[in-house]
PDB file of N, CA and C in Angstrom:
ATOM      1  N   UNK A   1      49.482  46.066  15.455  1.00  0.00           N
ATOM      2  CA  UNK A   1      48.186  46.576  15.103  1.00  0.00           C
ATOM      3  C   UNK A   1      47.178  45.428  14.903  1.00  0.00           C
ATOM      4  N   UNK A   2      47.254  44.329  14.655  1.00  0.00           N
ATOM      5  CA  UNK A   2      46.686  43.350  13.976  1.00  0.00           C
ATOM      6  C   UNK A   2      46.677  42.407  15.254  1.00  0.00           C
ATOM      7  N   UNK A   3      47.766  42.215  16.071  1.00  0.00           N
ATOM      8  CA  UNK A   3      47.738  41.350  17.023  1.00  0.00           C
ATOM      9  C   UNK A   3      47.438  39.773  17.069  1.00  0.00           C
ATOM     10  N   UNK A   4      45.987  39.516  18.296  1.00  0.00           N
ATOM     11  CA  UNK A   4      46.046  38.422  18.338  1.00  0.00           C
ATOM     12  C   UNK A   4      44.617  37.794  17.441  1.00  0.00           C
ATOM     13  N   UNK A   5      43.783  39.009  17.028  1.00  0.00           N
ATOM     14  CA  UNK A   5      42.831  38.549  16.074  1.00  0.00           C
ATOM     15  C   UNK A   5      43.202  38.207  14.775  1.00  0.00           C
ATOM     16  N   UNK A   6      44.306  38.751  13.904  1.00  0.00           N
ATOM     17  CA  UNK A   6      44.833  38.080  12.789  1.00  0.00           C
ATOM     18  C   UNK A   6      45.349  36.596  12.806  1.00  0.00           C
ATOM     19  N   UNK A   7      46.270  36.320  14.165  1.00  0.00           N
ATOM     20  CA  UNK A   7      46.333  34.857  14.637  1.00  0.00           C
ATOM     21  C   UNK A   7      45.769  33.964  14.492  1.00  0.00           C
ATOM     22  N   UNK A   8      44.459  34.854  15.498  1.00  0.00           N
ATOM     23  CA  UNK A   8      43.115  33.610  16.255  1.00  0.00           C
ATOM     24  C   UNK A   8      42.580  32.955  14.899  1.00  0.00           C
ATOM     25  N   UNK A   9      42.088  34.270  14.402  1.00  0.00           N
ATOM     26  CA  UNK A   9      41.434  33.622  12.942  1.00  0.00           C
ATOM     27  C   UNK A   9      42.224  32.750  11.773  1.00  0.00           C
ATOM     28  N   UNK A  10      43.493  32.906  11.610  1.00  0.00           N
ATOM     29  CA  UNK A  10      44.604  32.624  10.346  1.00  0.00           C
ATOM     30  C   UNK A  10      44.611  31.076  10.905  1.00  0.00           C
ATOM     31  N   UNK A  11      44.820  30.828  12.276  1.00  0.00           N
ATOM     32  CA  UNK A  11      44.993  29.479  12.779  1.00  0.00           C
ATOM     33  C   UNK A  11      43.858  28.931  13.516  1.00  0.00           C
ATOM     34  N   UNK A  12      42.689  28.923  13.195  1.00  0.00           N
ATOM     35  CA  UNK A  12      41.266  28.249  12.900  1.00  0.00           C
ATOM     36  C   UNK A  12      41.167  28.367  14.423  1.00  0.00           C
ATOM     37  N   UNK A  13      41.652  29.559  15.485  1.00  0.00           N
ATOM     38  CA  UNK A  13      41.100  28.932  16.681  1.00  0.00           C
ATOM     39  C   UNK A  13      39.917  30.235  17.428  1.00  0.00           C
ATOM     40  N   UNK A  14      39.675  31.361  16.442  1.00  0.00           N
ATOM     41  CA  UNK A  14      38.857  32.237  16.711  1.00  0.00           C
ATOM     42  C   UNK A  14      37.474  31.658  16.373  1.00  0.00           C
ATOM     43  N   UNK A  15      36.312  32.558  16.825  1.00  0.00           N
ATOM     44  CA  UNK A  15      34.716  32.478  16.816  1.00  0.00           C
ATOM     45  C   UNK A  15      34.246  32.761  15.554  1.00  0.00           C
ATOM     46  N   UNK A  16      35.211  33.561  14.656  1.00  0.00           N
ATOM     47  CA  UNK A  16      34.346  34.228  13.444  1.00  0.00           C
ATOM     48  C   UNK A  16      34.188  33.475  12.470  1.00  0.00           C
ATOM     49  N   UNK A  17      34.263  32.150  12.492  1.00  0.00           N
ATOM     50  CA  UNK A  17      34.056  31.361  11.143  1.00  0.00           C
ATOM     51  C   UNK A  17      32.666  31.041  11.632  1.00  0.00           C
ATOM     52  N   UNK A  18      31.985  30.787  12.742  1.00  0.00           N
ATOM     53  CA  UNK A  18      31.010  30.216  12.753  1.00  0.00           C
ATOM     54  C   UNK A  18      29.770  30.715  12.542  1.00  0.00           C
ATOM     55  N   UNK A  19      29.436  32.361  12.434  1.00  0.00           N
ATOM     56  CA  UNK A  19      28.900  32.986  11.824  1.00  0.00           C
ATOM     57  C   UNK A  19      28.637  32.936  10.754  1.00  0.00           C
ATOM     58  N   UNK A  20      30.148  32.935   9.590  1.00  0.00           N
ATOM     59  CA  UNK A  20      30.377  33.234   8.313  1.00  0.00           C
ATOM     60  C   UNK A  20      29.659  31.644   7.771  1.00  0.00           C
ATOM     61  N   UNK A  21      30.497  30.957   8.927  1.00  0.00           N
ATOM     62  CA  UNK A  21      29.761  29.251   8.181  1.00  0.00           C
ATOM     63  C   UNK A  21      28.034  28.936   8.306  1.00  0.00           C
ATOM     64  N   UNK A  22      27.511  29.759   9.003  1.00  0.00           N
ATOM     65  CA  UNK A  22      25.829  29.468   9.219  1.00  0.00           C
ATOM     66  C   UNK A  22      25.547  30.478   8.052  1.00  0.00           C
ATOM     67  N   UNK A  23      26.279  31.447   7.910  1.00  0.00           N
ATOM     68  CA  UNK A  23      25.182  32.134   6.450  1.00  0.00           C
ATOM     69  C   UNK A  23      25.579  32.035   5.434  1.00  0.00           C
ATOM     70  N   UNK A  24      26.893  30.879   5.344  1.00  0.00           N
ATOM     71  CA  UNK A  24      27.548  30.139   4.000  1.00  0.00           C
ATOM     72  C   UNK A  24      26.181  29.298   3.255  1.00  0.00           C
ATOM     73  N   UNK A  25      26.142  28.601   4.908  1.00  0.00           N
ATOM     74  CA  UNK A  25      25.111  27.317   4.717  1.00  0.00           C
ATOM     75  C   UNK A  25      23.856  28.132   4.151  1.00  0.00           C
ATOM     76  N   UNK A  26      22.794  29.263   4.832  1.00  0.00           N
ATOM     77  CA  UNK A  26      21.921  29.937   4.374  1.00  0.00           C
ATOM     78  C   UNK A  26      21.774  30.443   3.319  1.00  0.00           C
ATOM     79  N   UNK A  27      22.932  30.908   2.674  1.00  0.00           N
ATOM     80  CA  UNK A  27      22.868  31.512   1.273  1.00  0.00           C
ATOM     81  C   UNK A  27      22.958  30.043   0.012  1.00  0.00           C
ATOM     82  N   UNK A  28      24.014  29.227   0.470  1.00  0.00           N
ATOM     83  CA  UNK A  28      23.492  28.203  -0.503  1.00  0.00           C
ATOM     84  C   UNK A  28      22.699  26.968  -0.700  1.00  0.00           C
ATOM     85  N   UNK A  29      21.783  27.345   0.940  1.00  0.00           N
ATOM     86  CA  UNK A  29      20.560  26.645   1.242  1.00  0.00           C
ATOM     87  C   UNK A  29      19.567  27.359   0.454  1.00  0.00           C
ATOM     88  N   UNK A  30      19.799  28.699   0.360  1.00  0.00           N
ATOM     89  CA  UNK A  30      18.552  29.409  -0.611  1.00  0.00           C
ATOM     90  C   UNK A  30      18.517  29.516  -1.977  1.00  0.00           C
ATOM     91  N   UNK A  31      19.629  29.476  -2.617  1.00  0.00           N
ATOM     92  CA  UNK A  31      20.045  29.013  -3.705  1.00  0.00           C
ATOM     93  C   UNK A  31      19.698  27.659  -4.419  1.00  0.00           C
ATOM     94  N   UNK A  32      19.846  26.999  -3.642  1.00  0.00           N
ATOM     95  CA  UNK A  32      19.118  25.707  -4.246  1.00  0.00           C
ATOM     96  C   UNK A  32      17.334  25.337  -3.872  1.00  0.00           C
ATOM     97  N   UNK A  33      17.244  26.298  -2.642  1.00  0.00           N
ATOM     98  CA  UNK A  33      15.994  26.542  -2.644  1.00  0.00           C
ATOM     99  C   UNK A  33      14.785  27.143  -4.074  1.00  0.00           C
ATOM    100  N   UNK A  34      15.810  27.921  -4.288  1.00  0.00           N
ATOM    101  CA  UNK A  34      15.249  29.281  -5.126  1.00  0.00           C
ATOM    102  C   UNK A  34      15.508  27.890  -6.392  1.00  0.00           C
ATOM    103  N   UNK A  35      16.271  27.750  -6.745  1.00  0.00           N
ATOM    104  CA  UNK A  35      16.416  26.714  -8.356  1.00  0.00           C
ATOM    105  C   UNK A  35      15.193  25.596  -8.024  1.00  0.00           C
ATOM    106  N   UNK A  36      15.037  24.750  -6.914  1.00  0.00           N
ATOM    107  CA  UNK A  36      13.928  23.894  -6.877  1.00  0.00           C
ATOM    108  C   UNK A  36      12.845  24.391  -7.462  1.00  0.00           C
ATOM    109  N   UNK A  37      12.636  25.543  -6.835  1.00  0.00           N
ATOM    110  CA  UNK A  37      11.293  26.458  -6.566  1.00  0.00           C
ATOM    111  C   UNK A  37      10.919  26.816  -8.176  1.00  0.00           C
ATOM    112  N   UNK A  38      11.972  27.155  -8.973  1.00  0.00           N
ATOM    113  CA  UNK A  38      12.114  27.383 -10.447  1.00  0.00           C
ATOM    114  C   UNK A  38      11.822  26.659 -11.194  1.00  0.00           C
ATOM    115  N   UNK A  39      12.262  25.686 -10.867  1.00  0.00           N
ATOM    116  CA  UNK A  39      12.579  24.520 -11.933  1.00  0.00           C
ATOM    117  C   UNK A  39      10.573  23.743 -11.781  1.00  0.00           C
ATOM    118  N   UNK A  40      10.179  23.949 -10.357  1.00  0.00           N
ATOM    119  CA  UNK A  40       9.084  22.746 -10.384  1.00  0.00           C
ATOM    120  C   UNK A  40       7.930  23.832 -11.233  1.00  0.00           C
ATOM    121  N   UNK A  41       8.194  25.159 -10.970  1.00  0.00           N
ATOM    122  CA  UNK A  41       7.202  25.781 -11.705  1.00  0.00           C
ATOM    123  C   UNK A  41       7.250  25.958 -13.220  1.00  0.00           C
ATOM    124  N   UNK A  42       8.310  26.044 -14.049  1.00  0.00           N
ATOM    125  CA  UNK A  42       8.755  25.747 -14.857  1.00  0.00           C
ATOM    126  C   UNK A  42       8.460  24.488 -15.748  1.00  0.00           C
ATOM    127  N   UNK A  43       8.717  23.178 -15.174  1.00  0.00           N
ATOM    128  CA  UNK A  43       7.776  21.829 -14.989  1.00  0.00           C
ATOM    129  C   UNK A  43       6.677  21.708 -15.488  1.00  0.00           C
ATOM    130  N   UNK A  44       5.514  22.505 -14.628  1.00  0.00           N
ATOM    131  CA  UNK A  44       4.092  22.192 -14.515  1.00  0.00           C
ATOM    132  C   UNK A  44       3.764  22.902 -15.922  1.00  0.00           C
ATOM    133  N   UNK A  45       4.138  24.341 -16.049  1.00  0.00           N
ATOM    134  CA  UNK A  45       3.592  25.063 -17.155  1.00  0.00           C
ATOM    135  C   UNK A  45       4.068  24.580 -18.377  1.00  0.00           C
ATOM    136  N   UNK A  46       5.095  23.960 -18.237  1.00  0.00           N
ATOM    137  CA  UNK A  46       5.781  24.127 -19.721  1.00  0.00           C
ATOM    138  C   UNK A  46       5.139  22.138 -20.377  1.00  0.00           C
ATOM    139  N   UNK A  47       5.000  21.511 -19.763  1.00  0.00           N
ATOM    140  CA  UNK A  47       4.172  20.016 -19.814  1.00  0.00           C
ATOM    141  C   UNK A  47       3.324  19.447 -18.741  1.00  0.00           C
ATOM    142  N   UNK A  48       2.080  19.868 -19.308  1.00  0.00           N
ATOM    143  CA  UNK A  48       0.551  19.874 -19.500  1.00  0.00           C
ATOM    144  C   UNK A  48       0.354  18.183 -19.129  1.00  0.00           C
ATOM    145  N   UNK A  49       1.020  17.512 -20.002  1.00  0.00           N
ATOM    146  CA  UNK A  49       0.501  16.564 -20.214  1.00  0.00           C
ATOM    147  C   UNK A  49       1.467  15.185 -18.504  1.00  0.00           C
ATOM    148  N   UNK A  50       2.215  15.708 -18.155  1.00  0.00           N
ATOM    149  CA  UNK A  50       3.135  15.466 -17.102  1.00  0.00           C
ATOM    150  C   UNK A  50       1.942  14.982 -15.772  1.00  0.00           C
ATOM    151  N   UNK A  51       1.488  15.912 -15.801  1.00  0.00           N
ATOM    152  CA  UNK A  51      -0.110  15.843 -14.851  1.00  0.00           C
ATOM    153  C   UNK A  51      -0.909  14.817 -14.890  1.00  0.00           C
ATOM    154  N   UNK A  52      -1.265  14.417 -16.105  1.00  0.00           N
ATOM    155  CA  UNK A  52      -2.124  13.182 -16.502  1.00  0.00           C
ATOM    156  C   UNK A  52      -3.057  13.928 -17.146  1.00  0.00           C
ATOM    157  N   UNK A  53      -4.143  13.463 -17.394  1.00  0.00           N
ATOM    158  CA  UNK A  53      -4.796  13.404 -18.700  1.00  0.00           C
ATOM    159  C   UNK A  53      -6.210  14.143 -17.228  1.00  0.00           C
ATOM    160  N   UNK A  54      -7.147  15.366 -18.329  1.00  0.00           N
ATOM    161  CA  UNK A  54      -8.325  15.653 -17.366  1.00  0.00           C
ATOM    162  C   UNK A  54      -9.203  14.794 -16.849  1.00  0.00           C
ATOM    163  N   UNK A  55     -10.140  14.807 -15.677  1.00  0.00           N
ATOM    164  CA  UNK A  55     -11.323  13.868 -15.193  1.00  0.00           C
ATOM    165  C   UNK A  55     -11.978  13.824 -16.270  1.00  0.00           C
ATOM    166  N   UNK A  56     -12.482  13.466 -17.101  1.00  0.00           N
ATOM    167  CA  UNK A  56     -13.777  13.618 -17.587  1.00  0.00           C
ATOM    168  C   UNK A  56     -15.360  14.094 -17.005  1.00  0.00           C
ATOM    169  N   UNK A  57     -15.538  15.184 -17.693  1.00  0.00           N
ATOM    170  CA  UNK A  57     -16.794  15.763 -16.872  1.00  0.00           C
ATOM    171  C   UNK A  57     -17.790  14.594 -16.357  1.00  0.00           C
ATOM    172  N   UNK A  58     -18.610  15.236 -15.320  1.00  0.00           N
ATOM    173  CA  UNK A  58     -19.467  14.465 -14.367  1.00  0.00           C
ATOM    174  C   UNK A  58     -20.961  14.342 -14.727  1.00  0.00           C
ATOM    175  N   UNK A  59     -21.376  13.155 -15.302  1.00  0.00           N
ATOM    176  CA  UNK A  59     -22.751  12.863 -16.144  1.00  0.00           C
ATOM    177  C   UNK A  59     -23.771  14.149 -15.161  1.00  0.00           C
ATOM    178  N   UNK A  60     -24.535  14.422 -16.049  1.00  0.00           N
ATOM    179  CA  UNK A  60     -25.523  15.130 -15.503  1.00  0.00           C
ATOM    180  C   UNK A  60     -27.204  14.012 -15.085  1.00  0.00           C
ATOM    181  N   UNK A  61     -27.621  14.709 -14.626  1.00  0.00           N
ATOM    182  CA  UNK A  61     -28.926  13.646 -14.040  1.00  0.00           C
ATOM    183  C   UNK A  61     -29.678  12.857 -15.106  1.00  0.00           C
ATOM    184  N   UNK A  62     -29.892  13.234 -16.104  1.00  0.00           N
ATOM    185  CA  UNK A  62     -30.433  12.902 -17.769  1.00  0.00           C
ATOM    186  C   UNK A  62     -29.288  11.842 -18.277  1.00  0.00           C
ATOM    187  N   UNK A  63     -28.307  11.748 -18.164  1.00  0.00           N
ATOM    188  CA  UNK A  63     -27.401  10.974 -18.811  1.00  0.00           C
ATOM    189  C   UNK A  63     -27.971   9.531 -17.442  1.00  0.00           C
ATOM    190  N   UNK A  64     -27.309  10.137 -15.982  1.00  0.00           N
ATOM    191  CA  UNK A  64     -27.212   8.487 -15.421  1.00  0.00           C
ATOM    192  C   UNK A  64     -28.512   7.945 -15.429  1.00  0.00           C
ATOM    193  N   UNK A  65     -29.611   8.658 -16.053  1.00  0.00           N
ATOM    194  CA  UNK A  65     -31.386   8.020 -15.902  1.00  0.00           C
ATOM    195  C   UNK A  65     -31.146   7.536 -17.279  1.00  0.00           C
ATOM    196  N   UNK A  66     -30.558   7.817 -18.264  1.00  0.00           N
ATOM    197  CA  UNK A  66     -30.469   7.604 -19.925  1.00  0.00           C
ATOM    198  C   UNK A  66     -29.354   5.821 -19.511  1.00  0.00           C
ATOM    199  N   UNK A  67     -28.990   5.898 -18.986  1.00  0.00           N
ATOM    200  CA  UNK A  67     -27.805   4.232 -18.338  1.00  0.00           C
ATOM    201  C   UNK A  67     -28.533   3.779 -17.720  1.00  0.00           C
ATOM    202  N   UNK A  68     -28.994   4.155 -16.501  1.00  0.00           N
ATOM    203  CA  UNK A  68     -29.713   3.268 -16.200  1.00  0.00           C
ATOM    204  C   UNK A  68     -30.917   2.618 -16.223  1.00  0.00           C
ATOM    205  N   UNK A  69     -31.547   3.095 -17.585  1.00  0.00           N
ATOM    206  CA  UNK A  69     -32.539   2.511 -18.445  1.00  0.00           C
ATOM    207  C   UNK A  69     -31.532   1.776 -19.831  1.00  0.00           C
ATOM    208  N   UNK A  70     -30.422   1.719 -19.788  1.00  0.00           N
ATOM    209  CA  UNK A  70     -29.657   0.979 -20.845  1.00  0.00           C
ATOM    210  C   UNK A  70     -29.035  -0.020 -19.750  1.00  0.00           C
ATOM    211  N   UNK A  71     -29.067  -0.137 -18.823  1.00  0.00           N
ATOM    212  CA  UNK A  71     -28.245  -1.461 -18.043  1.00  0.00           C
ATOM    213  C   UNK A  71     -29.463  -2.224 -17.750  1.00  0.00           C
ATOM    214  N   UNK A  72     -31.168  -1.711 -18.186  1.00  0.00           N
ATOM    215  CA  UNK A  72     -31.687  -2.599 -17.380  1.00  0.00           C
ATOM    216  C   UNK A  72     -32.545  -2.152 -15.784  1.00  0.00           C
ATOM    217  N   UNK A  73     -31.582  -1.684 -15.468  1.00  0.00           N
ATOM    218  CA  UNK A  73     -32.233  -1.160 -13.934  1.00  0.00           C
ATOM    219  C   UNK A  73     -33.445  -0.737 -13.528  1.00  0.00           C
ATOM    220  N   UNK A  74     -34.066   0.212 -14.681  1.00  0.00           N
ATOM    221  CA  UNK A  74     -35.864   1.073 -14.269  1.00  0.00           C
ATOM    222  C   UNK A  74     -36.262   0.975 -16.224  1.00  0.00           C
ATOM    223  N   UNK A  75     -37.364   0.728 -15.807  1.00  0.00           N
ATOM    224  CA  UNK A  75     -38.697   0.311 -16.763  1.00  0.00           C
ATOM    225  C   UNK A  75     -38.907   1.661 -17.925  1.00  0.00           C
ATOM    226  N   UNK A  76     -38.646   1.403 -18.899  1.00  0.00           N
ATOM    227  CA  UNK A  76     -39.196   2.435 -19.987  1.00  0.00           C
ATOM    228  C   UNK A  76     -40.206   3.622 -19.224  1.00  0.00           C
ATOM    229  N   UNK A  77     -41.404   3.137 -18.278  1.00  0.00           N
ATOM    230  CA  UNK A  77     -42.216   4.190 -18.267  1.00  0.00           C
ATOM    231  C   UNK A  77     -41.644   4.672 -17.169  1.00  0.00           C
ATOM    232  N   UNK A  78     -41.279   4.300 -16.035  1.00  0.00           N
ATOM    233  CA  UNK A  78     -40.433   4.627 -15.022  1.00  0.00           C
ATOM    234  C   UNK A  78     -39.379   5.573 -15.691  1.00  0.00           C
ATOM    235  N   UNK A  79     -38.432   5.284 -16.825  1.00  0.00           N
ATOM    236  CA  UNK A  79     -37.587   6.090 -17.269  1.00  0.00           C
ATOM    237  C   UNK A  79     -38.508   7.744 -17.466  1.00  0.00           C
ATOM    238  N   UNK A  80     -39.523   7.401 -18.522  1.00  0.00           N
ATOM    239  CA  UNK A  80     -40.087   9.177 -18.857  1.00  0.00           C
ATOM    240  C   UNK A  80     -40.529   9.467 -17.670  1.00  0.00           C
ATOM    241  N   UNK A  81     -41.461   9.032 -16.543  1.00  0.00           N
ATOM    242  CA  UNK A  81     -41.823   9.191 -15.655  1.00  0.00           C
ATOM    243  C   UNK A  81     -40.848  10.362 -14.354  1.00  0.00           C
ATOM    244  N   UNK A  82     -39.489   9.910 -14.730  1.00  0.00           N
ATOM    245  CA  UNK A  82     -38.653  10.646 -13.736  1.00  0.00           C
ATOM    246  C   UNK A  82     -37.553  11.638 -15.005  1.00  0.00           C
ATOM    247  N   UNK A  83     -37.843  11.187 -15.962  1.00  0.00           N
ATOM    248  CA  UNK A  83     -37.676  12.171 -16.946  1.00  0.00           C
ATOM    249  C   UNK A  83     -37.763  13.492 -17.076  1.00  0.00           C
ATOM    250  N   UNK A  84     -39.313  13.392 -16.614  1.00  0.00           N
ATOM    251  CA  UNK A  84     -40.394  14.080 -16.580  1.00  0.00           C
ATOM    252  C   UNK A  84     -39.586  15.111 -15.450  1.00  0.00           C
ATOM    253  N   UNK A  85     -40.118  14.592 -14.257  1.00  0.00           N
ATOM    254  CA  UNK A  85     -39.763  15.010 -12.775  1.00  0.00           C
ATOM    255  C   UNK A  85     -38.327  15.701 -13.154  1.00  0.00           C
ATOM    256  N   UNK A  86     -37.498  15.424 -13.621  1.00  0.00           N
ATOM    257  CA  UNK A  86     -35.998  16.143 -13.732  1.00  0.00           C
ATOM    258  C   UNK A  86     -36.295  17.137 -14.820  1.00  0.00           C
ATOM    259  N   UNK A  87     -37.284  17.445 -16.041  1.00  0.00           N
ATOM    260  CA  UNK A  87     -37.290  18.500 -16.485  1.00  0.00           C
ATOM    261  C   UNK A  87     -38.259  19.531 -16.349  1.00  0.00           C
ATOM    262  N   UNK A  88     -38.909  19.387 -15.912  1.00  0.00           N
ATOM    263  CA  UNK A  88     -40.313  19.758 -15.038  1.00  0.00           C
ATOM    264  C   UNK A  88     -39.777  21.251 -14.483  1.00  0.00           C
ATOM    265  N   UNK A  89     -40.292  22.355 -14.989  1.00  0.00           N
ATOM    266  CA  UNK A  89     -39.901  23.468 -14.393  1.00  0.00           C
ATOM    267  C   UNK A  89     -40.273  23.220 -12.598  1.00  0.00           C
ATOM    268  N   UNK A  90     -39.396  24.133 -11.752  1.00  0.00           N
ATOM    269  CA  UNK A  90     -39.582  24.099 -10.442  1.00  0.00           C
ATOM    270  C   UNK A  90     -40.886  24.874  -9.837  1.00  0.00           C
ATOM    271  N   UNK A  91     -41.555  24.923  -8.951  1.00  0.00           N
ATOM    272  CA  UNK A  91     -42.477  25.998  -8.368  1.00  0.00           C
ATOM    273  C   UNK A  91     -41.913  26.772  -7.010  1.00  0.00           C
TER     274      UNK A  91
END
């Protein structure tokens, strides 16, 4: 009843391992897929600080005219002058 497929397979010289061995490999290719996948999200949320530290917000136009009347660069009246111009409702 069993013949020569109980054989083929018992003595490694049948086809059916190579099936079983590509979705051996697939299932515990996804498995460690799936734990990577866990673990890095896991990671990010749980330490904040892992990331590095935030940009610091981006000076607004009033601050780099407020420096560069402290480095020197544009003239006291030049400073209110464009002061001016940056708070100056629009038309």
């Amino acid at each position: 009843m069993h013949g020569n497929w109980n054989n083929d397979m018992h003595d490694g010289f049948g086809w059916g391992w190579i099936p079983m061995a590509m979705m051996m490999l697939l299932v515990w290719g996804s498995v460690v897929w799936l734990g990577v996948a866990l673990l890095r999200r896991a990671g990010t949320h749980e330490h904040p600080a892992a990331t590095g530290p935030a940009a610091p917000p981006a000076p607004n136009p009033q601050q780099i005219l407020a420096e560069r009347l402290a480095r020197g660069e544009i003239e006291p009246d030049d400073y209110r002058t464009r002061l001016e111009t940056l708070t100056a409702p629009r038309s």
